[in-house]
C-alpha atoms as a PDB file:
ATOM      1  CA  UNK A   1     -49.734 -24.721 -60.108  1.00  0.00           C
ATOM      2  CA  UNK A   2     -49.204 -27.007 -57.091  1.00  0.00           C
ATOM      3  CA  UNK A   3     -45.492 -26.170 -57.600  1.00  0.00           C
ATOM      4  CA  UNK A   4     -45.935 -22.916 -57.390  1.00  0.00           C
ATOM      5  CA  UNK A   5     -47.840 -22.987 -54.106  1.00  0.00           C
ATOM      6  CA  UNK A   6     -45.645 -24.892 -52.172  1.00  0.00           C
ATOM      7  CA  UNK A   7     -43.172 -22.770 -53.163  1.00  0.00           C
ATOM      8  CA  UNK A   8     -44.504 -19.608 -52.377  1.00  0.00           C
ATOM      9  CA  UNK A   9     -45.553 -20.997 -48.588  1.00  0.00           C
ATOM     10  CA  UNK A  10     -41.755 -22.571 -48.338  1.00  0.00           C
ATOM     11  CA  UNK A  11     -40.559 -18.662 -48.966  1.00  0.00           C
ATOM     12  CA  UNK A  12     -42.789 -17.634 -46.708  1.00  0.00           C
ATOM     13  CA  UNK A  13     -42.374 -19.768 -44.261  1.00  0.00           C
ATOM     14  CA  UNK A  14     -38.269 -18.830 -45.322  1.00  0.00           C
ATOM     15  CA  UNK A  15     -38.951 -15.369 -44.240  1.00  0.00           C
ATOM     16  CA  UNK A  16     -41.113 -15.408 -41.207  1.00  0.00           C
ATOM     17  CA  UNK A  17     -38.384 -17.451 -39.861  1.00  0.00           C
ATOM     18  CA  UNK A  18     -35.833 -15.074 -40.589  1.00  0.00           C
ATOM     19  CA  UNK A  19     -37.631 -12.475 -39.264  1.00  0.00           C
ATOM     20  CA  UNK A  20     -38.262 -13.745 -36.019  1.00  0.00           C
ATOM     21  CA  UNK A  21     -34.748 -15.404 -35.718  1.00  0.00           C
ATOM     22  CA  UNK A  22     -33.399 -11.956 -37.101  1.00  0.00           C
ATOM     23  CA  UNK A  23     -35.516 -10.409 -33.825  1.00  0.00           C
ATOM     24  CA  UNK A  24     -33.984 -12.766 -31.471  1.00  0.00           C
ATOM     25  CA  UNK A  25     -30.287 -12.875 -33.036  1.00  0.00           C
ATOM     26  CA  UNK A  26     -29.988  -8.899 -33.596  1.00  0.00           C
ATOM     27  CA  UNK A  27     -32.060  -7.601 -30.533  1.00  0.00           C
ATOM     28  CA  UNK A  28     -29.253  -5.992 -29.325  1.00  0.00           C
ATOM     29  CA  UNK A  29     -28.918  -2.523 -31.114  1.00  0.00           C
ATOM     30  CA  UNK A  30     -25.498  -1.192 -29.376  1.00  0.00           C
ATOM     31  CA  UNK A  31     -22.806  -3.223 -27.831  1.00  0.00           C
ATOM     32  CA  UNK A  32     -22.841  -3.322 -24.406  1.00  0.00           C
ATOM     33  CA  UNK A  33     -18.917  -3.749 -24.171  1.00  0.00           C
ATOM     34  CA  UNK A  34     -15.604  -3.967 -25.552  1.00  0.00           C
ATOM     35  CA  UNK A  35     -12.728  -5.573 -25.774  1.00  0.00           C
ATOM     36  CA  UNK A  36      -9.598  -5.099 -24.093  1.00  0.00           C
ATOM     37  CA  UNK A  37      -7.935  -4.863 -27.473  1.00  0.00           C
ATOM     38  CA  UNK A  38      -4.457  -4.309 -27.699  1.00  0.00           C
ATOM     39  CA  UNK A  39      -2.311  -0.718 -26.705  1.00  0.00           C
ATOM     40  CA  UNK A  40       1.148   1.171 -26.580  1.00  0.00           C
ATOM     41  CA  UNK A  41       2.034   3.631 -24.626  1.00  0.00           C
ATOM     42  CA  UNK A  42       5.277   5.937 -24.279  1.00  0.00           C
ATOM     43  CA  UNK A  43       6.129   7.697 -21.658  1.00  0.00           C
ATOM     44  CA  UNK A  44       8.929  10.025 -19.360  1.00  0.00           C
ATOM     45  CA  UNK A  45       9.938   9.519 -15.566  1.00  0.00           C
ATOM     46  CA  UNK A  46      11.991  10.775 -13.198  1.00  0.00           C
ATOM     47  CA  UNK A  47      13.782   8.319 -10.745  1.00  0.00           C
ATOM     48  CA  UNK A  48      15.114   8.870  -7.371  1.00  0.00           C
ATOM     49  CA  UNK A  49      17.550   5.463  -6.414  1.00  0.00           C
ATOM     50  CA  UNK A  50      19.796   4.051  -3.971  1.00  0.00           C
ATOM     51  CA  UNK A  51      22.950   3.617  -5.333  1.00  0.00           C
ATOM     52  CA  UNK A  52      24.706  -0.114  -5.395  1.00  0.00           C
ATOM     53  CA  UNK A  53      28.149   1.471  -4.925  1.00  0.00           C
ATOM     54  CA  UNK A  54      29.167   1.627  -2.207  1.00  0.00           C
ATOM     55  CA  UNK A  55      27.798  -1.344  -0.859  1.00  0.00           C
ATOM     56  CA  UNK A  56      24.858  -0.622   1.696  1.00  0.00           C
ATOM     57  CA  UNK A  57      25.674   3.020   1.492  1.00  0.00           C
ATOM     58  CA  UNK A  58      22.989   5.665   2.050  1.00  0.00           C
ATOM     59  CA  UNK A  59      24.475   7.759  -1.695  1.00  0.00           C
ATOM     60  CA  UNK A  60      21.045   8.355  -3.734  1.00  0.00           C
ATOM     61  CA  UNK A  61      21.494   9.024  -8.103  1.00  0.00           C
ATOM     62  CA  UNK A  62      18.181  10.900  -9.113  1.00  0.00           C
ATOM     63  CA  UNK A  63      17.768  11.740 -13.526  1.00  0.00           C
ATOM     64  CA  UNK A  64      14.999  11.417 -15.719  1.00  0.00           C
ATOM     65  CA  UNK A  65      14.446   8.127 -18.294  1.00  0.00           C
ATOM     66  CA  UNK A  66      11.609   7.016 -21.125  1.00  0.00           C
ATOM     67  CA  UNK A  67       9.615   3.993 -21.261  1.00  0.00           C
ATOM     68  CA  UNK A  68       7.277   1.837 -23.770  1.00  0.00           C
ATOM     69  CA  UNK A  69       4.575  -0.477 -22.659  1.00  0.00           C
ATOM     70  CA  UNK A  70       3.326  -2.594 -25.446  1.00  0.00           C
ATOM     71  CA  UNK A  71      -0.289  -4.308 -23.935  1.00  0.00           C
ATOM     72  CA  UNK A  72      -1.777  -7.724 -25.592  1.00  0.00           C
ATOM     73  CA  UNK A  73      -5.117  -6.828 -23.570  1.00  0.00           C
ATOM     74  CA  UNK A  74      -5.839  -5.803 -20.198  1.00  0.00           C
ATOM     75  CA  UNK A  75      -3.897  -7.731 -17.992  1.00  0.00           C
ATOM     76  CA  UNK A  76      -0.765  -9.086 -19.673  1.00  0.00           C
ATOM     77  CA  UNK A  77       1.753  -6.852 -21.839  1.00  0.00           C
ATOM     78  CA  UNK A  78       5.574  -6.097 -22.407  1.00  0.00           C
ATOM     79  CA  UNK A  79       7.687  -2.453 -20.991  1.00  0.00           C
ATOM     80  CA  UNK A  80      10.787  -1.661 -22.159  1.00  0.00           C
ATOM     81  CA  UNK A  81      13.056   1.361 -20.274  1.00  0.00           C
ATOM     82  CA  UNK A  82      15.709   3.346 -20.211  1.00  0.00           C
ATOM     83  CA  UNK A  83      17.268   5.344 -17.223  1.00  0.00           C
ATOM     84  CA  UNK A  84      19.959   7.906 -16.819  1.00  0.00           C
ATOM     85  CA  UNK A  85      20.239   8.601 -13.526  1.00  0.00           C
ATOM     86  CA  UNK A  86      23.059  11.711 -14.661  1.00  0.00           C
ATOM     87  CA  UNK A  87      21.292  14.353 -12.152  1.00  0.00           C
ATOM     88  CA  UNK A  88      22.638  14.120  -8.680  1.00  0.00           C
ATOM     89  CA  UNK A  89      25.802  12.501  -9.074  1.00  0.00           C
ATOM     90  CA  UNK A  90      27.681  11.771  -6.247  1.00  0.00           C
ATOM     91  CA  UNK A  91      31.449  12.260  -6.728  1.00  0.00           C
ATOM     92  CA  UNK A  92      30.707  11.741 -10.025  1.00  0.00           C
ATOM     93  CA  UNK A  93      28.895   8.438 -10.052  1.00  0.00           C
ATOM     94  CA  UNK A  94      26.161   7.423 -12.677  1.00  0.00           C
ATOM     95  CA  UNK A  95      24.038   4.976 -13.812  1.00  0.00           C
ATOM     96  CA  UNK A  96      22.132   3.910 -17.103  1.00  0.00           C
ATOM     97  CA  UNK A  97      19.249   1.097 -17.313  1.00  0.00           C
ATOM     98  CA  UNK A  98      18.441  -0.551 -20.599  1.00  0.00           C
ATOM     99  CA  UNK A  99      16.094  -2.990 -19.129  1.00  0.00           C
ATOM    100  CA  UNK A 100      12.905  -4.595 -20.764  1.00  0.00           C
ATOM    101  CA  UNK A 101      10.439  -7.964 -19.708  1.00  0.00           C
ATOM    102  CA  UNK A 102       6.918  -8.950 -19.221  1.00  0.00           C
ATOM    103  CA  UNK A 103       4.386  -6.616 -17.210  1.00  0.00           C
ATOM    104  CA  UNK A 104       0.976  -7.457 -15.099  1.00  0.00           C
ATOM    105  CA  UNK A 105      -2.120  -5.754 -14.181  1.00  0.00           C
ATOM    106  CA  UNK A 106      -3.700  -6.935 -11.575  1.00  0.00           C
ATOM    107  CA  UNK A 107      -7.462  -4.902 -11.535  1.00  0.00           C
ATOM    108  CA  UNK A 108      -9.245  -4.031 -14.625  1.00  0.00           C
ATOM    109  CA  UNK A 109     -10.504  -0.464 -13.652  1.00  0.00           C
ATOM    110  CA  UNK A 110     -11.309   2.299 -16.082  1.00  0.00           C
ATOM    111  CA  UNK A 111      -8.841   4.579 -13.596  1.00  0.00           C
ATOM    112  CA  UNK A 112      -6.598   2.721 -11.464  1.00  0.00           C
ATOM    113  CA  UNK A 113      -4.585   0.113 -12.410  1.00  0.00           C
ATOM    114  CA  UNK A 114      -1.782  -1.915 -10.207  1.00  0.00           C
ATOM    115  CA  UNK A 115       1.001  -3.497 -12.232  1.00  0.00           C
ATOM    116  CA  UNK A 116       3.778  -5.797 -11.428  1.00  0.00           C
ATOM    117  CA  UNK A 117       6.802  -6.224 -13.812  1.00  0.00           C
ATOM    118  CA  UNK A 118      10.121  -7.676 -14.138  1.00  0.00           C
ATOM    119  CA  UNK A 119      12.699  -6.807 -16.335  1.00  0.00           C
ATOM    120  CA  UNK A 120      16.521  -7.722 -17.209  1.00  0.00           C
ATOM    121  CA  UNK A 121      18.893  -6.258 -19.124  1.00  0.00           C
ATOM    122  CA  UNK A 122      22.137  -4.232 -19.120  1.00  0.00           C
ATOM    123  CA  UNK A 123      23.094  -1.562 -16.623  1.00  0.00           C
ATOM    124  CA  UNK A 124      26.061   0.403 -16.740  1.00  0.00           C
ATOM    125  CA  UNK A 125      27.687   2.518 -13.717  1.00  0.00           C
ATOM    126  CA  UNK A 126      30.431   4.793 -13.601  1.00  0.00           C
ATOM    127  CA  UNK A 127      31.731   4.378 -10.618  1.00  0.00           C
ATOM    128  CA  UNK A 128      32.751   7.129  -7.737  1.00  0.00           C
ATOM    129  CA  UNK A 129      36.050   9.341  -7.739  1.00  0.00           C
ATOM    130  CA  UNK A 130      36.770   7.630 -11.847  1.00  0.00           C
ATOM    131  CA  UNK A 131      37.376   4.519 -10.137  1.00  0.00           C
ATOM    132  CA  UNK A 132      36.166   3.265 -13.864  1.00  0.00           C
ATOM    133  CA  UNK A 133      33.022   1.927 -15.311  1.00  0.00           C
ATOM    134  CA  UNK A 134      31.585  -1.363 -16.055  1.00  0.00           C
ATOM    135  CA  UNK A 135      28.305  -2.807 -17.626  1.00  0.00           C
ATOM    136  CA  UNK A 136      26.319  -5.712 -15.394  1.00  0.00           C
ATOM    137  CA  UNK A 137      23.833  -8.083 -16.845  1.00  0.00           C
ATOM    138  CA  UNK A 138      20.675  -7.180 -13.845  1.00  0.00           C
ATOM    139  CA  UNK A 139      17.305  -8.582 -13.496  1.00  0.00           C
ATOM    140  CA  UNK A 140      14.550  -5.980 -11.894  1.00  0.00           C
ATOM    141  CA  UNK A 141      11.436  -7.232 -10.265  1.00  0.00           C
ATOM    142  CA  UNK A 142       8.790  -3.991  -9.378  1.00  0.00           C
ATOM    143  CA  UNK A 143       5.655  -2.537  -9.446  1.00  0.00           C
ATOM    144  CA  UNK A 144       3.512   0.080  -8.991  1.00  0.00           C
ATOM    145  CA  UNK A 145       0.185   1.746  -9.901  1.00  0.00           C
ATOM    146  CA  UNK A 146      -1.003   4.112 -12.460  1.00  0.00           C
ATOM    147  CA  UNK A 147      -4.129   6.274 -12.999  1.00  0.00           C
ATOM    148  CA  UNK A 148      -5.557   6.753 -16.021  1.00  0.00           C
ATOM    149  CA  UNK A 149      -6.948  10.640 -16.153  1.00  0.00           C
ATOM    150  CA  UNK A 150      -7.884  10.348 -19.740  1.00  0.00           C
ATOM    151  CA  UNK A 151      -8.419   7.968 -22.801  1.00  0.00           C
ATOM    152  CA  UNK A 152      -5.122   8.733 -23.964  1.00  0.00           C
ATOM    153  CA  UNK A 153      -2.855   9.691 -20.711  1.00  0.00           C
ATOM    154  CA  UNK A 154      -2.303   8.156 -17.307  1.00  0.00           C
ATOM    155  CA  UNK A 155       0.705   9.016 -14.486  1.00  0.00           C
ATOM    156  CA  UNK A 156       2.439   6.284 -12.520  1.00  0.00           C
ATOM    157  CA  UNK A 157       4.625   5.472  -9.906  1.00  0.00           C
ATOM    158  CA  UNK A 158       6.774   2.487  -8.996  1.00  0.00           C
ATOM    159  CA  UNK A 159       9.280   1.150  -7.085  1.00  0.00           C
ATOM    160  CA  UNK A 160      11.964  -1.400  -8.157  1.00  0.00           C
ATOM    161  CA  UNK A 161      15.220  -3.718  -7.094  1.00  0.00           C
ATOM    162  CA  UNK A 162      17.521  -4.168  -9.607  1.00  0.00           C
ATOM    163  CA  UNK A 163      19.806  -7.178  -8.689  1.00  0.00           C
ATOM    164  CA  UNK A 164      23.316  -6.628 -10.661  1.00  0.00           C
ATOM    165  CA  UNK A 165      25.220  -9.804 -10.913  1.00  0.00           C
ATOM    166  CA  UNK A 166      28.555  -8.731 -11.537  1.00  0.00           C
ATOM    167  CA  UNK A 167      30.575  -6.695  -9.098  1.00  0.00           C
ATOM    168  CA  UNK A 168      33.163  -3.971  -9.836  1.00  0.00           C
ATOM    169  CA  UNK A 169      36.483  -6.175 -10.249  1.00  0.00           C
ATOM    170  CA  UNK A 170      38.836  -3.400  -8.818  1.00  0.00           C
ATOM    171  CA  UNK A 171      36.913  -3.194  -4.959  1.00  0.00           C
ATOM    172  CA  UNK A 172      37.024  -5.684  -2.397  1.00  0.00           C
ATOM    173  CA  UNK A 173      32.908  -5.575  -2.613  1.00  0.00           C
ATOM    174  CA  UNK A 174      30.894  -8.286  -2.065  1.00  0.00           C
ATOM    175  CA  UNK A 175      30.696 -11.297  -5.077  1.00  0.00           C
ATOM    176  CA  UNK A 176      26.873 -11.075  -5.157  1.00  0.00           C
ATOM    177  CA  UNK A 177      26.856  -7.684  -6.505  1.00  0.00           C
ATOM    178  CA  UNK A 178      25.020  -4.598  -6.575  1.00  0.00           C
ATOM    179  CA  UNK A 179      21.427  -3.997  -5.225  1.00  0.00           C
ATOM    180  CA  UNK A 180      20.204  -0.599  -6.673  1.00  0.00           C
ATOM    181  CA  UNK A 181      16.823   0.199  -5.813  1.00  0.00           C
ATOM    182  CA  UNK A 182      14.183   3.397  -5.828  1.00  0.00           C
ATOM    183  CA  UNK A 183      11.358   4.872  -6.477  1.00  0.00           C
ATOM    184  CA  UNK A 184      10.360   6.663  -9.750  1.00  0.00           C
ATOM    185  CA  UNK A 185       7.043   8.586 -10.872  1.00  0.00           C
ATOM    186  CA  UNK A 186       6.347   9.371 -14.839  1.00  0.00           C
ATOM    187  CA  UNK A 187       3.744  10.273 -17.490  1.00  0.00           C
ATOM    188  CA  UNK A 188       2.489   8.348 -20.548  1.00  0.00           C
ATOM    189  CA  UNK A 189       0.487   8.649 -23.938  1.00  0.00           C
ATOM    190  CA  UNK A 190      -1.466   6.455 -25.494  1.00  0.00           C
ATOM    191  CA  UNK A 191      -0.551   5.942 -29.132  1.00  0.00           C
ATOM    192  CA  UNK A 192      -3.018   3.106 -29.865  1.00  0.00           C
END
């Protein structure tokens, strides 16, 4: 009988103590945040740039391109892009980007968000008056700042070098290359 007692006052004393660690561990009904979780997003933009060829030149390529941003959290993620800048050719010049690297937010803000990227990859030119074309390896620092209007869209717009490291082999250009650079302005959707 003496068994029995001290066990029923050890389960009792059991529970009360899981009641009133239960009240202190699970006071909090409702989360009061969440995570930044991870995200992709794909999106269109049109781009207005400064030619590379000529050299130094004042010749502007505009056309429309797509883009993917793949974000780890809320800061620190991954774009990938591609450009055709076909629109306003200038004696029949154009351009493609295929470009993709690492991408920063600086402010976590349910609206505005300022990013910094830079990308390399492969950009291709057909050159002026079918001079001829050639592909460049180019690296493209930029950045920008979007605004989120909904949970699942946001607009942006940007501005980026692109530094191409090979020059055209039939000019007497520079050896350092070509320095496109421009503004651009696009729309995204949030997939998850």
């Amino acid at each position: 009988m003496a068994r029995v007692r001290i066990l029923i006052s050890w389960l009792a004393g059991l529970a009360v103590t899981d009641l009133l660690s239960g009240a202190i561990v699970y006071a909090q009904s409702a989360p009061s945040a969440w995570g930044a979780g991870q995200s992709l997003w794909v999106g269109a933009e049109y781009s207005y740039m400064q030619a590379g060829f000529p050299v130094d030149s004042s010749v502007h390529l505009s056309g429309i391109g797509a883009f993917v941003n793949y974000n780890w959290n809320h800061r620190f993620g991954v774009e990938g892009q591609a450009r055709f800048l076909n629109l306003s050719s200038w004696n029949g010049e154009t351009e493609q980007d295929y470009l993709a690297g690492p991408r920063y937010t600086f402010l976590h803000s349910n609206k505005w968000r300022p990013f910094a990227g830079f990308q390399a990859g492969i950009v291709n030119i057909h050159y002026p008056f079918e001079l001829g074309s050639g592909n460049s390896f180019a690296v493209a620092p930029g950045g920008g700042l979007e605004y989120r209007f909904g949970r699942k869209w946001s607009i942006r717009a940007g501005y980026e070098y692109q530094f191409l490291f090979d020059k055209p082999s039939f000019t007497s250009e520079p050896s350092f290359g070509l320095k496109p650079r421009g503004a651009s302005g696009g729309i995204s959707y949030r997939i998850f």
